[in-house]
C-alpha atoms as a PDB file:
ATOM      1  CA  UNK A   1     -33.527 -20.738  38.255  1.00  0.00           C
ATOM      2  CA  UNK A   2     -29.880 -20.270  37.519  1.00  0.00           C
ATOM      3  CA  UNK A   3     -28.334 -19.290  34.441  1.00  0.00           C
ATOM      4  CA  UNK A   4     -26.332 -21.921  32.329  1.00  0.00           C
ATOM      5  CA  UNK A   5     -24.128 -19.722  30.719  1.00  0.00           C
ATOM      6  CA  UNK A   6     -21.369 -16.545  31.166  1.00  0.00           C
ATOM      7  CA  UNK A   7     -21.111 -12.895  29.845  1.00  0.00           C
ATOM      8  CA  UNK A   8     -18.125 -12.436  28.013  1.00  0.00           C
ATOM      9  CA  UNK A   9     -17.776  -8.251  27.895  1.00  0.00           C
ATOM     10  CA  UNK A  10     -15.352  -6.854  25.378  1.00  0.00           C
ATOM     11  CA  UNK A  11     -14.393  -3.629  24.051  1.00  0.00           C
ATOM     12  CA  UNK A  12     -16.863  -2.706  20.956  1.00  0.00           C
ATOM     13  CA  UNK A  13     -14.958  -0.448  19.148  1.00  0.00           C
ATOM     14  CA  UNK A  14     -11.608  -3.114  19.153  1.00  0.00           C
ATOM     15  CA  UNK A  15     -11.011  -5.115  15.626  1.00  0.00           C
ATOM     16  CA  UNK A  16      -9.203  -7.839  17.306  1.00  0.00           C
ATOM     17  CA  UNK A  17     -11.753  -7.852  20.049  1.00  0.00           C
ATOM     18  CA  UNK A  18     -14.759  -8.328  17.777  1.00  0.00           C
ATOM     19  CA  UNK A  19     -12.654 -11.303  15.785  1.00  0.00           C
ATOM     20  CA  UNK A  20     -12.221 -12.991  18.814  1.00  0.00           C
ATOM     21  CA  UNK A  21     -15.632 -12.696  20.259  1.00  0.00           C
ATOM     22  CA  UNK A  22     -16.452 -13.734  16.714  1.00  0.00           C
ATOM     23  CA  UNK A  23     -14.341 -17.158  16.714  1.00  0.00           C
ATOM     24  CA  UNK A  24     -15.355 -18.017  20.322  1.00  0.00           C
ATOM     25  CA  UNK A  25     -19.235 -17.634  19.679  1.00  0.00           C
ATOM     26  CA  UNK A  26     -18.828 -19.841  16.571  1.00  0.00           C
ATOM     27  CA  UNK A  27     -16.517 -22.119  18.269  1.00  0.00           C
ATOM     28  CA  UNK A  28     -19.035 -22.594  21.216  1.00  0.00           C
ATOM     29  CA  UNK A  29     -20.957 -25.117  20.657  1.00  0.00           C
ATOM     30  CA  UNK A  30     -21.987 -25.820  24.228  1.00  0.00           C
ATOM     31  CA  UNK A  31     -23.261 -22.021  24.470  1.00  0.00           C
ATOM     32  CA  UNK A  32     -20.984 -21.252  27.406  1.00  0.00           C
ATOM     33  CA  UNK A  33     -21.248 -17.862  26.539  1.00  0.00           C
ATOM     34  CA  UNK A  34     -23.116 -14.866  25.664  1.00  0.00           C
ATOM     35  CA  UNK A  35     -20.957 -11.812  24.932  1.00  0.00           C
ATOM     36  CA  UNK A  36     -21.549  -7.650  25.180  1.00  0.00           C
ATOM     37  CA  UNK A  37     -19.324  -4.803  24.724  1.00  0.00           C
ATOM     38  CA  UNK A  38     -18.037  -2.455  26.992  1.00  0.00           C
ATOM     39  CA  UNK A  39     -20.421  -0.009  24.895  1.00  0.00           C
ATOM     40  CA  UNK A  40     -23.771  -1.500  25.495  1.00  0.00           C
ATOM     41  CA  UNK A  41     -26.374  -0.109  27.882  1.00  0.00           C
ATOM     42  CA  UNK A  42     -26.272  -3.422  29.741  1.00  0.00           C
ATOM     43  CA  UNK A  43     -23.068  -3.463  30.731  1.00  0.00           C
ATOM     44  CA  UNK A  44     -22.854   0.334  31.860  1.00  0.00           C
ATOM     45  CA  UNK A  45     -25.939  -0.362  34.047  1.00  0.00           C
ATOM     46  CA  UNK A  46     -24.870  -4.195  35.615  1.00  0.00           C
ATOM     47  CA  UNK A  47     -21.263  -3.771  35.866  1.00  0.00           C
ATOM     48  CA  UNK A  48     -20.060  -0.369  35.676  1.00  0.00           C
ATOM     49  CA  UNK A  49     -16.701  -1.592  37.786  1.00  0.00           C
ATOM     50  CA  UNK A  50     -15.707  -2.851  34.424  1.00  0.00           C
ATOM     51  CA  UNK A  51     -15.779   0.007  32.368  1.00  0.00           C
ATOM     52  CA  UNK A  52     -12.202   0.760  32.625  1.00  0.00           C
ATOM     53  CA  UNK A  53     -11.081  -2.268  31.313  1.00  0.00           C
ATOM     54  CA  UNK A  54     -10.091  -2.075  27.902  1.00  0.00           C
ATOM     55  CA  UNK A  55     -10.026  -5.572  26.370  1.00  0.00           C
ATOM     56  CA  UNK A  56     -12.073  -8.446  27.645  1.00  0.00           C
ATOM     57  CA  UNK A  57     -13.635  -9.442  30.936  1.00  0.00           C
ATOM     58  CA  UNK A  58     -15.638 -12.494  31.817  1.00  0.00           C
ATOM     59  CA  UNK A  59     -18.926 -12.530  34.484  1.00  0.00           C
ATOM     60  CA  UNK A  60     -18.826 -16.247  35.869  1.00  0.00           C
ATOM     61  CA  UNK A  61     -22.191 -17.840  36.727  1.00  0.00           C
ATOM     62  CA  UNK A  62     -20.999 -17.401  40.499  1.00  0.00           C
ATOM     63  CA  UNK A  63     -20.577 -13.459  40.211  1.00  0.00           C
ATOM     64  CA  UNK A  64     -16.843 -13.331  40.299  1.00  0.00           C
ATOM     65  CA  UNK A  65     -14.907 -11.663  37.052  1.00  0.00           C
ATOM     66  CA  UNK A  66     -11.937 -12.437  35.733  1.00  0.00           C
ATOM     67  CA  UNK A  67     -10.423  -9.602  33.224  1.00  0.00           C
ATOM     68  CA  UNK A  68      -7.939  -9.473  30.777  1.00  0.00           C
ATOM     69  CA  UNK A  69      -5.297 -12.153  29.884  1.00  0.00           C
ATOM     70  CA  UNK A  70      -7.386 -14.335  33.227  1.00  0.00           C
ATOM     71  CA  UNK A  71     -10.869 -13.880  31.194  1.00  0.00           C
ATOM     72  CA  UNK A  72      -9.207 -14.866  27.643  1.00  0.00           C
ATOM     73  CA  UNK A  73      -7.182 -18.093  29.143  1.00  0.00           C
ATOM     74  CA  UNK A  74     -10.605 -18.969  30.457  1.00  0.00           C
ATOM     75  CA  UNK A  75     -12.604 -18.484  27.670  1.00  0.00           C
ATOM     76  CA  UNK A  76     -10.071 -20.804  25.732  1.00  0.00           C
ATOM     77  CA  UNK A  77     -10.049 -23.413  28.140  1.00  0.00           C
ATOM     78  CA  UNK A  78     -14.366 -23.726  28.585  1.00  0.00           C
ATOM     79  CA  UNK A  79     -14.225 -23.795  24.807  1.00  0.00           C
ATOM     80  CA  UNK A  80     -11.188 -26.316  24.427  1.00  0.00           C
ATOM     81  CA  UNK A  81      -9.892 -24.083  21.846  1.00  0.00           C
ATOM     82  CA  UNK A  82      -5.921 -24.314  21.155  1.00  0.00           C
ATOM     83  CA  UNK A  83      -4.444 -25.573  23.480  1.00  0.00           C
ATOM     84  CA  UNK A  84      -0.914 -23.756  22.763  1.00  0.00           C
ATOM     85  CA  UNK A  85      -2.285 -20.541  22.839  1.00  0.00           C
ATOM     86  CA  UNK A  86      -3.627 -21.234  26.530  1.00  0.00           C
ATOM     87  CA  UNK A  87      -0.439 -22.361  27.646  1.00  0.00           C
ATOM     88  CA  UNK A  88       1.448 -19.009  26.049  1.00  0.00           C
ATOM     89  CA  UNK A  89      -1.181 -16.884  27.658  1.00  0.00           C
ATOM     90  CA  UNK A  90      -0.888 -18.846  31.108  1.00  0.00           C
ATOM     91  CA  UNK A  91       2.875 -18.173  31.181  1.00  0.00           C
ATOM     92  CA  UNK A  92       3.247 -14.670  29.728  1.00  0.00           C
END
């Protein structure tokens, strides 16, 4: 059995971080995601590689992460969420 849904890792002790996370969960309503921070026992013990990012990082069903400004343009786009902030992100 597969699961229908991706990890969304972000850094725990960031304000912005947590508002975002916040906004995407409640703007989800297709539960694309599940989210953890950078903090959590789960994340130190699956994907320690990720530990030195500092902001946000994405696990894809398939296995392959995206990090960064890659993991928050994604996250936008699966949750059709403003579409002029996608396009800033995708060219800066």
């Amino acid at each position: 059995m597969t699961k229908n849904y991706e990890i969304i890792i972000y850094d725990g002790i960031c304000v912005l971080c947590n508002y975002f996370i916040r906004f995407i969960l409640k703007k989800d309503k297709k539960a694309h995601f599940k989210a953890t921070n950078l903090q959590s026992d789960f994340t130190k013990k699956k994907y320690p590689e990720i530990l030195s990012v500092d902001s946000v990082a994405v696990i894809l069903e398939n296995g392959k992460i995206l990090q960064k400004s890659k993991a928050v343009y994604y996250i936008l786009q699966k949750v059709k969420v403003l579409l002029l902030i996608r396009v800033l992100i995708y060219v800066f």
